[in-house]
Protein backbone atom coordinates (compact mmCIF):
# COMPACT_ATOMS: atom_id res chain seq x y z
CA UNK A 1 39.56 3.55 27.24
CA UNK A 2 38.50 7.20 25.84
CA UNK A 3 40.20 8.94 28.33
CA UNK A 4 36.63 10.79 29.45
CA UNK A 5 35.46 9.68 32.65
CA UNK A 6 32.05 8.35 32.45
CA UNK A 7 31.63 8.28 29.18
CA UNK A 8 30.76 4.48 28.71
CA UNK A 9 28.52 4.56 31.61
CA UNK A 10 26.64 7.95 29.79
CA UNK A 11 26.82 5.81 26.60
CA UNK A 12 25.33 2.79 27.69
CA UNK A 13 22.51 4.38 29.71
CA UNK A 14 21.63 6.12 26.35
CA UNK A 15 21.54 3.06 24.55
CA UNK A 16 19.51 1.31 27.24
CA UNK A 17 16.97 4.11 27.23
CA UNK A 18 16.56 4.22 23.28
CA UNK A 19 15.89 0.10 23.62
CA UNK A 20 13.60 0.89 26.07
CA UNK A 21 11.95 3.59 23.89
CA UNK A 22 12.01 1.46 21.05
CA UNK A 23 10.11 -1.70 23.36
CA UNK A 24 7.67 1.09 24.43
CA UNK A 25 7.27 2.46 20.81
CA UNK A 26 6.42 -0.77 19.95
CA UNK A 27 3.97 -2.16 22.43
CA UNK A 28 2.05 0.63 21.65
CA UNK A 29 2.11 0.61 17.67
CA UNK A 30 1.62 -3.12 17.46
CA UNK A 31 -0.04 -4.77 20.34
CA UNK A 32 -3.68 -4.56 20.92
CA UNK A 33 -5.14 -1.80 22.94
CA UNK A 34 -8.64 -1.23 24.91
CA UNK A 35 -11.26 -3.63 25.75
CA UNK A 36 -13.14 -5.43 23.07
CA UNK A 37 -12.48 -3.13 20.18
CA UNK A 38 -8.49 -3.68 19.66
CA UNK A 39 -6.50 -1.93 17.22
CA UNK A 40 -3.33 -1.94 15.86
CA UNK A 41 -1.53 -0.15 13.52
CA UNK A 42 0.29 -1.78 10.66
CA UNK A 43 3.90 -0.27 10.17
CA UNK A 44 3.91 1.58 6.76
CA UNK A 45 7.11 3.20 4.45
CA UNK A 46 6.12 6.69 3.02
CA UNK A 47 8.07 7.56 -0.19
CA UNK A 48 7.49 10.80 -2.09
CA UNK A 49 8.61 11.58 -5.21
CA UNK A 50 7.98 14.21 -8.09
CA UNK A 51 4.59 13.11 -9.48
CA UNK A 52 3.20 10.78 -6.53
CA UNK A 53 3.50 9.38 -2.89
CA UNK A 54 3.69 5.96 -2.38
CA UNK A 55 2.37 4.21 0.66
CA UNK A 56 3.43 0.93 1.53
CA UNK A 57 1.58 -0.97 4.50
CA UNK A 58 2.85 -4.39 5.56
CA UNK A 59 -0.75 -6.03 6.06
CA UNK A 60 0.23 -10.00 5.83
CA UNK A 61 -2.51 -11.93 6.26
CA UNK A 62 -5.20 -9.56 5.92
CA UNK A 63 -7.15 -9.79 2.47
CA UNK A 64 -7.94 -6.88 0.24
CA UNK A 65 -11.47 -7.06 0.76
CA UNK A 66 -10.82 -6.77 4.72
CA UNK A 67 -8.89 -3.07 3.78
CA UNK A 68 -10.89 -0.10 3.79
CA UNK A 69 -8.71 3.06 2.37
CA UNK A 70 -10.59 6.73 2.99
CA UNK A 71 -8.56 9.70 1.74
CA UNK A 72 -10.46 13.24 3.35
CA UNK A 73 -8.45 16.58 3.37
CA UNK A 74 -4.84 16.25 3.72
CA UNK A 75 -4.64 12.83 5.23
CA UNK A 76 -5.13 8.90 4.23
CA UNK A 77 -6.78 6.32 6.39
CA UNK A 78 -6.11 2.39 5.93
CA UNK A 79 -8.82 0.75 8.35
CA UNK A 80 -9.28 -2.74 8.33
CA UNK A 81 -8.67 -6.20 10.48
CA UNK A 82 -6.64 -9.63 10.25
CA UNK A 83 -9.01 -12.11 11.28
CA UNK A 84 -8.42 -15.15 13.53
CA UNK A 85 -8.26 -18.74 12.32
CA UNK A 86 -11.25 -20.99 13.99
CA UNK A 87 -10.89 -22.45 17.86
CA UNK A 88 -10.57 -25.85 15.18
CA UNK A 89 -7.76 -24.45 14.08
CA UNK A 90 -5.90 -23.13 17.04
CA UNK A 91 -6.79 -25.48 19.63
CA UNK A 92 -3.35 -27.03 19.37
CA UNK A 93 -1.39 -23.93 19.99
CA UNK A 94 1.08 -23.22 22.34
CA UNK A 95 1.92 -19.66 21.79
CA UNK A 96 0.18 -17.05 19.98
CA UNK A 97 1.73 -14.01 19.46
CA UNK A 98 0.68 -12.58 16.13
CA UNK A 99 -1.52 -10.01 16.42
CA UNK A 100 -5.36 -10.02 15.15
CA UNK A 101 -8.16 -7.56 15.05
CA UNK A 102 -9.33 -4.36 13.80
CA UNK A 103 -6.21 -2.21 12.68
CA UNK A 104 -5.78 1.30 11.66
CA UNK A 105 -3.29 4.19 10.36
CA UNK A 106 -3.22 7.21 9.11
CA UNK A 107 -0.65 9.28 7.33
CA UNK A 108 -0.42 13.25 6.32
CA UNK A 109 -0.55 13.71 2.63
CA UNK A 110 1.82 16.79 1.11
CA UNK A 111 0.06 19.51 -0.23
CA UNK A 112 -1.25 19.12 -4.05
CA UNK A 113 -1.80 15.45 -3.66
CA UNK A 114 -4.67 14.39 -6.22
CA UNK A 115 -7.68 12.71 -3.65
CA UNK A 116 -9.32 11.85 -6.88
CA UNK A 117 -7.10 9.71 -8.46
CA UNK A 118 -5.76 7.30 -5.77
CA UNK A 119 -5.35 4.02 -6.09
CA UNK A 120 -4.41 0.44 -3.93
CA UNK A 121 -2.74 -3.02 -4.91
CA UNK A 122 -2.52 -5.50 -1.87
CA UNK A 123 0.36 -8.07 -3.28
CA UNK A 124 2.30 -10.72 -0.91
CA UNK A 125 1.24 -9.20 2.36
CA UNK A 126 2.11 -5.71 1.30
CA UNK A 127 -0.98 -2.90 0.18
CA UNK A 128 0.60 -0.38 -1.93
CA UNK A 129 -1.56 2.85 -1.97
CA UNK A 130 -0.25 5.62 -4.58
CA UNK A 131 -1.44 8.99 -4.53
CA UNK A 132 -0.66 11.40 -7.68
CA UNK A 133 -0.05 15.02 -7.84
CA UNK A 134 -2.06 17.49 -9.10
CA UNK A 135 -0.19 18.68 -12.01
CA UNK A 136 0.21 22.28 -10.34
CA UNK A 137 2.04 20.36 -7.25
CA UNK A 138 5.11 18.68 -9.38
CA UNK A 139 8.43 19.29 -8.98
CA UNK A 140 9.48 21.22 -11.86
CA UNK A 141 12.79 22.01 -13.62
CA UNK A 142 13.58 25.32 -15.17
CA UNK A 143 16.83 25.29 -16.95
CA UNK A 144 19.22 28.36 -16.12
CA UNK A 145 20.09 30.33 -19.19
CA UNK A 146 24.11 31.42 -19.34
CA UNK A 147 24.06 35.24 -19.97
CA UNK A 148 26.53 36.17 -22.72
């Protein structure tokens, strides 16, 4: 025991609410939504770094030529959809629970990023999208002098 009184209880109602959140968070950001034109959003990593950001977008079973990438202002939109197999080939099922359809996500871009010169790879389920920096955006260095 802590010796706080209630503490535990507070504890695990926190931790119960943050599953909960996390269930909510992702019923909403993975499970289609509305009526005849559902959408999902695949989950995506964001990594900057001195020259470029790199978006990575877990898109497994969706081919390239299903992915539609438009980059407009300060933001990046991956559009596409994960098409179903044919009644033939799912007539057997007995659960179905990955998702298909139309998907969609969109991510801020930092300031200076280079709309001109972005690029995409799609490569074992994962489409890497890389946006450069304008020159003017990169981090640089500038060495300190010692003053004698």
């Amino acid at each position: 025991m802590n010796g706080i009184p209630g503490r535990d209880t507070v504890a695990g109602a926190l931790k119960s609410l943050r599953r909960e959140f996390d269930n909510l968070f992702q019923r909403f950001m993975v499970e289609p939504q509305g009526d005849g034109g559902e959408t999902w959003a695949p989950r995506v990593d964001v990594e900057e770094n001195d020259s470029e950001t790199l978006i990575r977008a877990d898109l497994p079973g969706v081919d390239a030529k299903d992915v539609e990438i438009e980059v407009s202002g300060d933001s990046l939109v991956i559009r596409g959809e994960r098409k179903a197999g044919s009644e033939e080939e799912r007539k057997n099922y007995s659960r179905a629970e990955r998702v298909v359809g139309k998907f969609s996500r969109k991510v801020q871009l930092p300031a200076g990023s280079d709309l001109d010169a972005v690029s995409a790879a799609s490569a074992r389920g994962v489409l890497t999208v890389t946006v450069p920096k304008k020159p003017e955006a990169r981090v640089r260095k500038v060495p300190v002098q010692a003053a004698d």
